[in-house]
Protein backbone atom coordinates (compact mmCIF):
# COMPACT_ATOMS: atom_id res chain seq x y z
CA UNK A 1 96.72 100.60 78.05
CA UNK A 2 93.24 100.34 76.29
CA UNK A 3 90.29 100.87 78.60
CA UNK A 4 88.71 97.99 76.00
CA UNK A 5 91.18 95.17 77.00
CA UNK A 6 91.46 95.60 80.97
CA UNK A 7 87.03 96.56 81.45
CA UNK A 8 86.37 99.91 83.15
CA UNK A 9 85.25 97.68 86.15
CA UNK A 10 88.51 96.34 87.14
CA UNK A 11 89.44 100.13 87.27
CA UNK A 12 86.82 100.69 89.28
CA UNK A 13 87.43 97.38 91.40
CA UNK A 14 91.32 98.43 91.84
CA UNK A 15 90.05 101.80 92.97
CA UNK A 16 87.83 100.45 95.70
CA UNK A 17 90.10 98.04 96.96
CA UNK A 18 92.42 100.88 97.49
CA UNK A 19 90.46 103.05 99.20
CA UNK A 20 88.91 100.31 101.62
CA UNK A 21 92.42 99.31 102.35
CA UNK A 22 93.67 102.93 102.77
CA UNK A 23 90.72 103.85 105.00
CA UNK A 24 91.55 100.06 107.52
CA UNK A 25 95.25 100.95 107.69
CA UNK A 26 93.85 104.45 109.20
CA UNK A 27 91.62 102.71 111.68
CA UNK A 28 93.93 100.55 112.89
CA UNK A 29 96.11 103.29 113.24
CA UNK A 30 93.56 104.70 115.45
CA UNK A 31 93.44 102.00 117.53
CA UNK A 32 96.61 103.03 119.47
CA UNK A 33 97.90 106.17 120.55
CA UNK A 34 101.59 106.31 119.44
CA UNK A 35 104.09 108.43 116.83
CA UNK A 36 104.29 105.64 115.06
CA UNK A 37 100.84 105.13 114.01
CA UNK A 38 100.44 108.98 113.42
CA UNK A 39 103.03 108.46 110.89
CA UNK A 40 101.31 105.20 109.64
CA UNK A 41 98.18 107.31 109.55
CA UNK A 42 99.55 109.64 106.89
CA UNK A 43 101.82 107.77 104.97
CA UNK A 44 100.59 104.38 104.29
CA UNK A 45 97.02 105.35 104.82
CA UNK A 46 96.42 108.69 103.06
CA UNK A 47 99.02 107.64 100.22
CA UNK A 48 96.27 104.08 99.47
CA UNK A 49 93.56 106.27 99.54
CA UNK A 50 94.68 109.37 97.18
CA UNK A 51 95.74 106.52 94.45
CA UNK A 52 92.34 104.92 94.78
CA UNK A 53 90.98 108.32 93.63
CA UNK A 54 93.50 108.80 91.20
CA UNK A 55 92.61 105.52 89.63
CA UNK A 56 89.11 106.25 89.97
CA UNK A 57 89.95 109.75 87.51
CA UNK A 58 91.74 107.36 85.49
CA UNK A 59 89.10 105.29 84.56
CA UNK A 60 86.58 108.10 84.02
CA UNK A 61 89.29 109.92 81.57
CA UNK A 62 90.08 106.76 79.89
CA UNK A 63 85.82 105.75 79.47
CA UNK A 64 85.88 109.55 77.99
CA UNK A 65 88.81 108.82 75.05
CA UNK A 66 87.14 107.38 71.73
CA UNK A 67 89.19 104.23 70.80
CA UNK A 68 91.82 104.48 67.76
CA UNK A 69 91.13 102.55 65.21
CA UNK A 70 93.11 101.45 62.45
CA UNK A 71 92.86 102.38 58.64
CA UNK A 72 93.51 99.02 56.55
């Protein structure tokens, strides 16, 4: 995958989505007080928010790597 075809900014877009969705599945979560949402909490919630970050690294490493280019 070529950080030149998909834009650093969609990484950056997919990241934040992520996160914002990882950190509102944790607030609903602590809206009630149940096992259930504990487990919510940590699964669903911590799990969206650790691969926004990882896509976030992602996109940095992949902005780092000079593009390949091909001899004739």
């Amino acid at each position: 995958m070529k950080l030149s075809e998909i834009g650093m900014h969609r990484f950056l877009r997919i990241a934040g989505v992520l996160i914002i969705l990882g950190l509102l599945v944790e607030i609903v979560s602590l809206l009630r007080v149940h096992p259930l949402m504990f487990v919510l909490f940590t699964l669903v919630g911590v799990s969206l928010i650790g691969s926004g970050i990882l896509v976030y690294l992602v996109s940095l490493v992949l902005a780092v790597i000079p593009p390949v280019e091909k001899k004739g």
